[in-house]
C-alpha atoms as a PDB file:
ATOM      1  CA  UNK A   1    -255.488  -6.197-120.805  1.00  0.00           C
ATOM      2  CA  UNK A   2    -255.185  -9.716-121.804  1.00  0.00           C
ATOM      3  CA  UNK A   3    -257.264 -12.551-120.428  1.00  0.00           C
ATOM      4  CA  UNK A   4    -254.208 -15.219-121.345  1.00  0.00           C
ATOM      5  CA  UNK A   5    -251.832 -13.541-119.107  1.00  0.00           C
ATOM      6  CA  UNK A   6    -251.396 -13.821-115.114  1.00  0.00           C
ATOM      7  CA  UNK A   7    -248.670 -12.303-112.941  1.00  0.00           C
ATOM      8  CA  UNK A   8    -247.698 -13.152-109.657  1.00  0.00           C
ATOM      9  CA  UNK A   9    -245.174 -12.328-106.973  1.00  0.00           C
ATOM     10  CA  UNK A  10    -244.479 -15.119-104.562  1.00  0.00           C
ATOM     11  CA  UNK A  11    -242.616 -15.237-101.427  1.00  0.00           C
ATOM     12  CA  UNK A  12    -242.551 -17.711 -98.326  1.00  0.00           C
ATOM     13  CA  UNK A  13    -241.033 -18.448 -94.666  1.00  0.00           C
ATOM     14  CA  UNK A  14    -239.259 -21.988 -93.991  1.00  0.00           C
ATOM     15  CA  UNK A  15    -238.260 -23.918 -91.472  1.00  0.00           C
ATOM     16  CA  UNK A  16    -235.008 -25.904 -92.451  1.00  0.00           C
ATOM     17  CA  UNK A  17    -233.647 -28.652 -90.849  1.00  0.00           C
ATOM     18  CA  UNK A  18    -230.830 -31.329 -91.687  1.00  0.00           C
ATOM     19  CA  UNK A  19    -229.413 -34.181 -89.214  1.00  0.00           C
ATOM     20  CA  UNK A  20    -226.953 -35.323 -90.965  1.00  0.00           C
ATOM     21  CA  UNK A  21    -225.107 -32.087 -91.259  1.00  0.00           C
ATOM     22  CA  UNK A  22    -224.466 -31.046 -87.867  1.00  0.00           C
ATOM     23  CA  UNK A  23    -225.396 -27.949 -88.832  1.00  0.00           C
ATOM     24  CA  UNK A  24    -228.256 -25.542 -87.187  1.00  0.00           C
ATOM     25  CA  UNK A  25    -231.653 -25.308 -87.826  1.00  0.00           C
ATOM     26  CA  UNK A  26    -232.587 -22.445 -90.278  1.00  0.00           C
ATOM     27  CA  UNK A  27    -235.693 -20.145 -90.454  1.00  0.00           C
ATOM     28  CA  UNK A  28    -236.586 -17.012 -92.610  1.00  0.00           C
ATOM     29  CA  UNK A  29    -238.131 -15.225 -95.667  1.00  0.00           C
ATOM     30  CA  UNK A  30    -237.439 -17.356 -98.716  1.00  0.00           C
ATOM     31  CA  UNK A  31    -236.133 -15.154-101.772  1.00  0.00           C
ATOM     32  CA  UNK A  32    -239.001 -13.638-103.545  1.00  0.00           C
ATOM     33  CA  UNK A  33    -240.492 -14.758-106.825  1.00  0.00           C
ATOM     34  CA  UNK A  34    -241.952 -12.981-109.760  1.00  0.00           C
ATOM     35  CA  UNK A  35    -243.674 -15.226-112.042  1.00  0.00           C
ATOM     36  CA  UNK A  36    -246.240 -14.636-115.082  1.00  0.00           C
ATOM     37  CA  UNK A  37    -248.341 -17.171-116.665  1.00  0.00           C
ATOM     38  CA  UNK A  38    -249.205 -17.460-120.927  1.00  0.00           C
ATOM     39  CA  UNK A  39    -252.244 -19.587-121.588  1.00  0.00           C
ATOM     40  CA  UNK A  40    -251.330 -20.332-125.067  1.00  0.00           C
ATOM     41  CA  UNK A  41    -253.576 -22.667-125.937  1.00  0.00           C
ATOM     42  CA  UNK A  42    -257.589 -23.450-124.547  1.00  0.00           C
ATOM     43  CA  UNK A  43    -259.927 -26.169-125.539  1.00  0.00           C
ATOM     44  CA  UNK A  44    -262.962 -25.238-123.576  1.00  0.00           C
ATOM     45  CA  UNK A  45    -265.330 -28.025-125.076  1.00  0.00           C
ATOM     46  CA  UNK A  46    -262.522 -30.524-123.308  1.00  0.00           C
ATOM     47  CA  UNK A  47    -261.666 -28.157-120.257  1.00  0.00           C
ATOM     48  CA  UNK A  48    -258.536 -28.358-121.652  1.00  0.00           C
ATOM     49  CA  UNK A  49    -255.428 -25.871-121.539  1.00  0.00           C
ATOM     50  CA  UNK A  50    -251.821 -25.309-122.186  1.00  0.00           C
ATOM     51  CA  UNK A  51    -249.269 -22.730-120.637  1.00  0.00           C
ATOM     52  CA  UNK A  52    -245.756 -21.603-120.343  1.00  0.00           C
ATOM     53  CA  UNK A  53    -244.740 -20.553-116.722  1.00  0.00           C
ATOM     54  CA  UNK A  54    -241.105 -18.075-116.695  1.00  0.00           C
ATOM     55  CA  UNK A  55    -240.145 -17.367-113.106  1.00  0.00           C
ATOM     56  CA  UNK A  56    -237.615 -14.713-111.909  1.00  0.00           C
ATOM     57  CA  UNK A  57    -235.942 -15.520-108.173  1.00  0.00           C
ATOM     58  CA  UNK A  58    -234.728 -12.934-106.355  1.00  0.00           C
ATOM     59  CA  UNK A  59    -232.393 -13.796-103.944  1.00  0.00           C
ATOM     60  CA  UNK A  60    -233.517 -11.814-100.827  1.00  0.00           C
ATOM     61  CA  UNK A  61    -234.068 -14.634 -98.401  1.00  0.00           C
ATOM     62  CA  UNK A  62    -231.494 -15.348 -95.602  1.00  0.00           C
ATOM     63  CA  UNK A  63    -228.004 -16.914 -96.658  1.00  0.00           C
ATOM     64  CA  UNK A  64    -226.757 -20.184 -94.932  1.00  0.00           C
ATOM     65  CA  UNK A  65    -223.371 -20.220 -93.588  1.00  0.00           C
ATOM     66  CA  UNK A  66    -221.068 -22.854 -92.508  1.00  0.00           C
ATOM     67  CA  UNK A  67    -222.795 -22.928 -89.450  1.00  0.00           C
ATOM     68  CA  UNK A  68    -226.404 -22.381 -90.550  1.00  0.00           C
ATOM     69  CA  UNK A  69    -229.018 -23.586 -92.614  1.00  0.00           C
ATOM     70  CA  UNK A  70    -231.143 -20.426 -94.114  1.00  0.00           C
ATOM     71  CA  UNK A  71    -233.562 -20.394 -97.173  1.00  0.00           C
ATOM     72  CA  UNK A  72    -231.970 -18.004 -99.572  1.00  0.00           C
ATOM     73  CA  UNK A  73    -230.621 -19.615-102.812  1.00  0.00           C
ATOM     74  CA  UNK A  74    -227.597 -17.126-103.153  1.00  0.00           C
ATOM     75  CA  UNK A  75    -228.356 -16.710-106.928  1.00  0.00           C
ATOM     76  CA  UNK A  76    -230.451 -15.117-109.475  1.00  0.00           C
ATOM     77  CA  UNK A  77    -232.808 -18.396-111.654  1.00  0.00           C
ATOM     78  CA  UNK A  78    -235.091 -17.929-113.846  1.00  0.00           C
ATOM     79  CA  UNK A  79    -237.218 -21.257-114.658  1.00  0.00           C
ATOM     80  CA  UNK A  80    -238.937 -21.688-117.429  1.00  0.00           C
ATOM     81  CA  UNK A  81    -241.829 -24.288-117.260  1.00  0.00           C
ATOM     82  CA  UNK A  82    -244.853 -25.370-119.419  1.00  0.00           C
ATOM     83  CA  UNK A  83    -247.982 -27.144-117.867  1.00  0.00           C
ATOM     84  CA  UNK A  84    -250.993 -28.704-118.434  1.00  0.00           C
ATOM     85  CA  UNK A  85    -254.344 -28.117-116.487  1.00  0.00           C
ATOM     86  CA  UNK A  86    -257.546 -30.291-116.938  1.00  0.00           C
ATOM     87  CA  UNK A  87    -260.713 -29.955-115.468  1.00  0.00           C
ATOM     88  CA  UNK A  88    -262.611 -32.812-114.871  1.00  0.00           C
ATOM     89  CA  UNK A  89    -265.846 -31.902-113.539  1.00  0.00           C
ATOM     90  CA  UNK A  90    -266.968 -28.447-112.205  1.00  0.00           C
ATOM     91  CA  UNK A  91    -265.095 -28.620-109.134  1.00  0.00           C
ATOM     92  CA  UNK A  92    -262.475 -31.074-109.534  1.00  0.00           C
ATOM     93  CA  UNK A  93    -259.236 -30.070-111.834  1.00  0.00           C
ATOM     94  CA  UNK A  94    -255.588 -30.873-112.145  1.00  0.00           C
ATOM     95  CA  UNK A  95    -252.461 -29.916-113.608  1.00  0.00           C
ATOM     96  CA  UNK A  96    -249.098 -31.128-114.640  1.00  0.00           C
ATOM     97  CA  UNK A  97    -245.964 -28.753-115.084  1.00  0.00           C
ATOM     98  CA  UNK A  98    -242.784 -29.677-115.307  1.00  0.00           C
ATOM     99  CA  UNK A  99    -239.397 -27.353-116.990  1.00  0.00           C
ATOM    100  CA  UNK A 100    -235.323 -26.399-115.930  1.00  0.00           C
ATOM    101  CA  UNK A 101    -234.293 -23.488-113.728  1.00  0.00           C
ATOM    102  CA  UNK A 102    -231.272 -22.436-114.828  1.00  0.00           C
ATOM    103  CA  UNK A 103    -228.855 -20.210-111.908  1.00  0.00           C
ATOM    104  CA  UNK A 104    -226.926 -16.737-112.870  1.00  0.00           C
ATOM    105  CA  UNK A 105    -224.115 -15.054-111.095  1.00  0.00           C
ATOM    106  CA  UNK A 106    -222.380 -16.927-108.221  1.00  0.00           C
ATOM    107  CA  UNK A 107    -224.288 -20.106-108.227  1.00  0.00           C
ATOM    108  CA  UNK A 108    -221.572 -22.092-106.897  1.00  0.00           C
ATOM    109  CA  UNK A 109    -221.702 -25.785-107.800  1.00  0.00           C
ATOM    110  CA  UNK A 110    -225.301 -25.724-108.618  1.00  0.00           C
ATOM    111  CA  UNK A 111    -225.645 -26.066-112.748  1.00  0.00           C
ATOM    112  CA  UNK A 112    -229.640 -26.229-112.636  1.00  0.00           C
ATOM    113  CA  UNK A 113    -232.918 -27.980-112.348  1.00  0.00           C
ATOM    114  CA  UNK A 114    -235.130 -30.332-113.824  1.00  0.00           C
ATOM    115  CA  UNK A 115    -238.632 -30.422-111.777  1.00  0.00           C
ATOM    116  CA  UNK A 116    -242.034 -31.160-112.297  1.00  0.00           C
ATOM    117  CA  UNK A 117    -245.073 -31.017-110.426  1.00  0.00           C
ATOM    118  CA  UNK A 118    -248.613 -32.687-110.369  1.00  0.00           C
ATOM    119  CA  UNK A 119    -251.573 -31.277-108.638  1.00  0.00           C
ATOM    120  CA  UNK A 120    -254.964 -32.019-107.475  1.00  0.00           C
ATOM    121  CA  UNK A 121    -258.011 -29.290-106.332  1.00  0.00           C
ATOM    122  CA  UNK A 122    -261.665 -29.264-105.780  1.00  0.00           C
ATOM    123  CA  UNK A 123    -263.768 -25.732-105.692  1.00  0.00           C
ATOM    124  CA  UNK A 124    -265.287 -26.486-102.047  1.00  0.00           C
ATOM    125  CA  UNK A 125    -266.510 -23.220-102.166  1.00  0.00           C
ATOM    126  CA  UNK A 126    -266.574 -20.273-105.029  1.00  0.00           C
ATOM    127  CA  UNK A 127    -263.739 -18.460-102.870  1.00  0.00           C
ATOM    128  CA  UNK A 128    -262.121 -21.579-101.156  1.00  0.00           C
ATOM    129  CA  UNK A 129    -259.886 -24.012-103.171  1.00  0.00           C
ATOM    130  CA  UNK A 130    -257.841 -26.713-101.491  1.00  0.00           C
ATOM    131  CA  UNK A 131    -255.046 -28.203-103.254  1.00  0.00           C
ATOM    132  CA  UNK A 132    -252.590 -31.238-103.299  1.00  0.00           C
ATOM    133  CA  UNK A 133    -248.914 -31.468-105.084  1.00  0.00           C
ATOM    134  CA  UNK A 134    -245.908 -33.758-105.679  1.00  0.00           C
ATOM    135  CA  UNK A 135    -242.866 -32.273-106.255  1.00  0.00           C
ATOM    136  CA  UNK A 136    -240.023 -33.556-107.359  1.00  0.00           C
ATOM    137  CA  UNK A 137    -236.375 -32.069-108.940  1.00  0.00           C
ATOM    138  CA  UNK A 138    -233.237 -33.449-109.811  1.00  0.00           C
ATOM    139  CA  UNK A 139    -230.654 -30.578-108.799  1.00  0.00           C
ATOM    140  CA  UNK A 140    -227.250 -30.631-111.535  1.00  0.00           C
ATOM    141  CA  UNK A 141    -223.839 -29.923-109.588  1.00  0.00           C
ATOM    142  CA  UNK A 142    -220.389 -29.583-111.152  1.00  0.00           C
ATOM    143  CA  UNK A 143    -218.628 -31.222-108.375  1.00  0.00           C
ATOM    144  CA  UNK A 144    -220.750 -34.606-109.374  1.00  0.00           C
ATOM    145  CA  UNK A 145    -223.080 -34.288-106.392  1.00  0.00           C
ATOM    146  CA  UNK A 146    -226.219 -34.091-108.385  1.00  0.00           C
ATOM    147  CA  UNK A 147    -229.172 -33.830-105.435  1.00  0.00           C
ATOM    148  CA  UNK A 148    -232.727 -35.445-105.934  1.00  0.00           C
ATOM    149  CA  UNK A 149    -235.724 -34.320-104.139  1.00  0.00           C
ATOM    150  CA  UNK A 150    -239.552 -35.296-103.610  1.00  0.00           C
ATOM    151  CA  UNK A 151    -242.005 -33.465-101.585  1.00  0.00           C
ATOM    152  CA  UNK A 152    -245.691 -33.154-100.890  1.00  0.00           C
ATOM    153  CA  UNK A 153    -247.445 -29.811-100.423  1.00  0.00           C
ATOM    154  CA  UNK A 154    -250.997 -29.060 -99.180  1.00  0.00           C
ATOM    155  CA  UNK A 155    -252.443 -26.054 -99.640  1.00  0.00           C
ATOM    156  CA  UNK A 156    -255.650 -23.566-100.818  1.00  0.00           C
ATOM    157  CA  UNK A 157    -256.242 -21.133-103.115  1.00  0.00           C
ATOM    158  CA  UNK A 158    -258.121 -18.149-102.304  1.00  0.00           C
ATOM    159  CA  UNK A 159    -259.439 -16.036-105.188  1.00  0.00           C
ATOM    160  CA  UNK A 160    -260.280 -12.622-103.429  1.00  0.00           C
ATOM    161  CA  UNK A 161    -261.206 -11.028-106.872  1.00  0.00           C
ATOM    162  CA  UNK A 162    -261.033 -11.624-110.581  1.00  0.00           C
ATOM    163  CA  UNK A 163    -258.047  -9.349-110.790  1.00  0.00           C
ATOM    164  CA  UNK A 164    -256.460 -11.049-107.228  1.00  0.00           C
ATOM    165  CA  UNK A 165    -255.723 -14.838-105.833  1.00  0.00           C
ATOM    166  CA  UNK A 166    -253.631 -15.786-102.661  1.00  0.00           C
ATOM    167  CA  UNK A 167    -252.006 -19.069-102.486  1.00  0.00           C
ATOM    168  CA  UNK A 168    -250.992 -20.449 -99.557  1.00  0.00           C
ATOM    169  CA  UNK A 169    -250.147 -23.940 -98.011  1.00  0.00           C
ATOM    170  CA  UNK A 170    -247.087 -25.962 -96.418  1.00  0.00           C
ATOM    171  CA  UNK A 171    -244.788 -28.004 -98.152  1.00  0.00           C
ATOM    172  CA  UNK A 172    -242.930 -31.015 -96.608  1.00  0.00           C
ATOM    173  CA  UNK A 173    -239.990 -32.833 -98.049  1.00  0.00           C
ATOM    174  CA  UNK A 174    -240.761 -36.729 -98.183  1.00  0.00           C
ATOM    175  CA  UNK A 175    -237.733 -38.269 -99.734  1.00  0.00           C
ATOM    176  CA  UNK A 176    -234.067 -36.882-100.912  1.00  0.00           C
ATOM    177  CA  UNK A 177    -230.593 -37.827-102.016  1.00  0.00           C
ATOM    178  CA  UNK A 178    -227.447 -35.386-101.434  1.00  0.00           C
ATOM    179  CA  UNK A 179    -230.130 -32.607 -99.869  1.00  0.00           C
ATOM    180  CA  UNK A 180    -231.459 -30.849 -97.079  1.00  0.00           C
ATOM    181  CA  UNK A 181    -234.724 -32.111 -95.360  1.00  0.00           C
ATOM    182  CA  UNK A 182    -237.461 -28.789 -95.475  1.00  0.00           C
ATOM    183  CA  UNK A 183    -240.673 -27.890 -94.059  1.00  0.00           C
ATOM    184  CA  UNK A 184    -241.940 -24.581 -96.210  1.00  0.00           C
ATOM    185  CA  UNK A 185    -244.924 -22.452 -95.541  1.00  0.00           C
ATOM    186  CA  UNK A 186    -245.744 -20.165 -98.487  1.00  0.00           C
ATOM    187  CA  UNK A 187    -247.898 -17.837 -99.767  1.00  0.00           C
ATOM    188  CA  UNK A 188    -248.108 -16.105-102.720  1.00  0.00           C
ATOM    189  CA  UNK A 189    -250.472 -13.265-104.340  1.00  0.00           C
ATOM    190  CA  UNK A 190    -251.143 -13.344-108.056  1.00  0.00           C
ATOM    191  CA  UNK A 191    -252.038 -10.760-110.126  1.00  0.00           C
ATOM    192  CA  UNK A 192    -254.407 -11.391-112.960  1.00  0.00           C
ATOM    193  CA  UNK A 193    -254.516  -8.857-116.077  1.00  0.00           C
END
């Protein structure tokens, strides 16, 4: 086993909703994510440390139709992302990630995605983490309707065992150009080895 190496699998339910669409609210099981985690670098006299994130989605979530707004992304992705995590005191610690998803298979006009992410925690207690993001992506489209999208997320992290951590929390879409307005719940469980 190698102490530089986590791997997850992360899936969610959301609540979609868009006024400007006419179409119908959406709800469901988002596709399911398999992600794995490279420490490649660790500076432990400056709390400092470096990684490359790949993640694999799945698309297993619900569809939308032309009536319908679900949460499945109708494609295969795999994003590849590198990020930064600092800790600044015993309890406090961040981290900055940002990389492209690129979409397989019948992606229809979506090309890809540039996205990062910045996040805020504090240890509250030894098995109790809560969190704060900002998200934001610019989406790529080849019929020239490129999409932009910023979002907050609050959540915790719940380390059950050296070996296992659940992530959970709610993300909320704040701001947007040429996309859908979302509320998220998600969870994920991490595997450590």
């Amino acid at each position: 086993m190698r102490d530089d190496l986590d791997l997850g699998v992360g899936f969610g339910y959301a609540w979609l909703h868009d006024r400007d669409s006419g179409l119908q609210r959406g709800r469901g099981l988002t596709d399911i994510a398999i992600a794995a985690k490279w420490c490649f670098f660790e500076d432990k006299d400056r709390e400092i440390a470096f990684a490359y994130l790949p993640t694999l989605t799945i698309p297993t979530g619900e569809q939308s139709s032309d009536a319908r707004l679900d949460p499945g992304q109708e494609f295969w992705s795999l994003d590849t992302r590198f990020a930064v995590v600092k800790d600044w005191s015993e309890r406090w610690s961040s981290n900055l990630d940002f990389g492209y998803e690129a979409a397989f298979g019948d992606r229809g006009d979506f090309l890809g995605s540039l996205g990062a992410n910045m996040a805020v925690g504090y240890q509250l207690l030894p098995w109790l983490q809560p969190e704060v993001e900002l998200n934001g992506s610019h989406d790529f489209a080849a019929n020239g309707r490129d999409a932009d999208w910023i979002a907050v997320t609050a959540g915790v992290v719940i380390p059950v065992s050296e070996r296992f951590c659940i992530r959970t929390g709610v993300q909320q879409g704040v701001a947007g150009r040429n996309t859908d307005q979302r509320t998220a719940l998600l969870l994920s469980v991490d595997m450590n080895f």
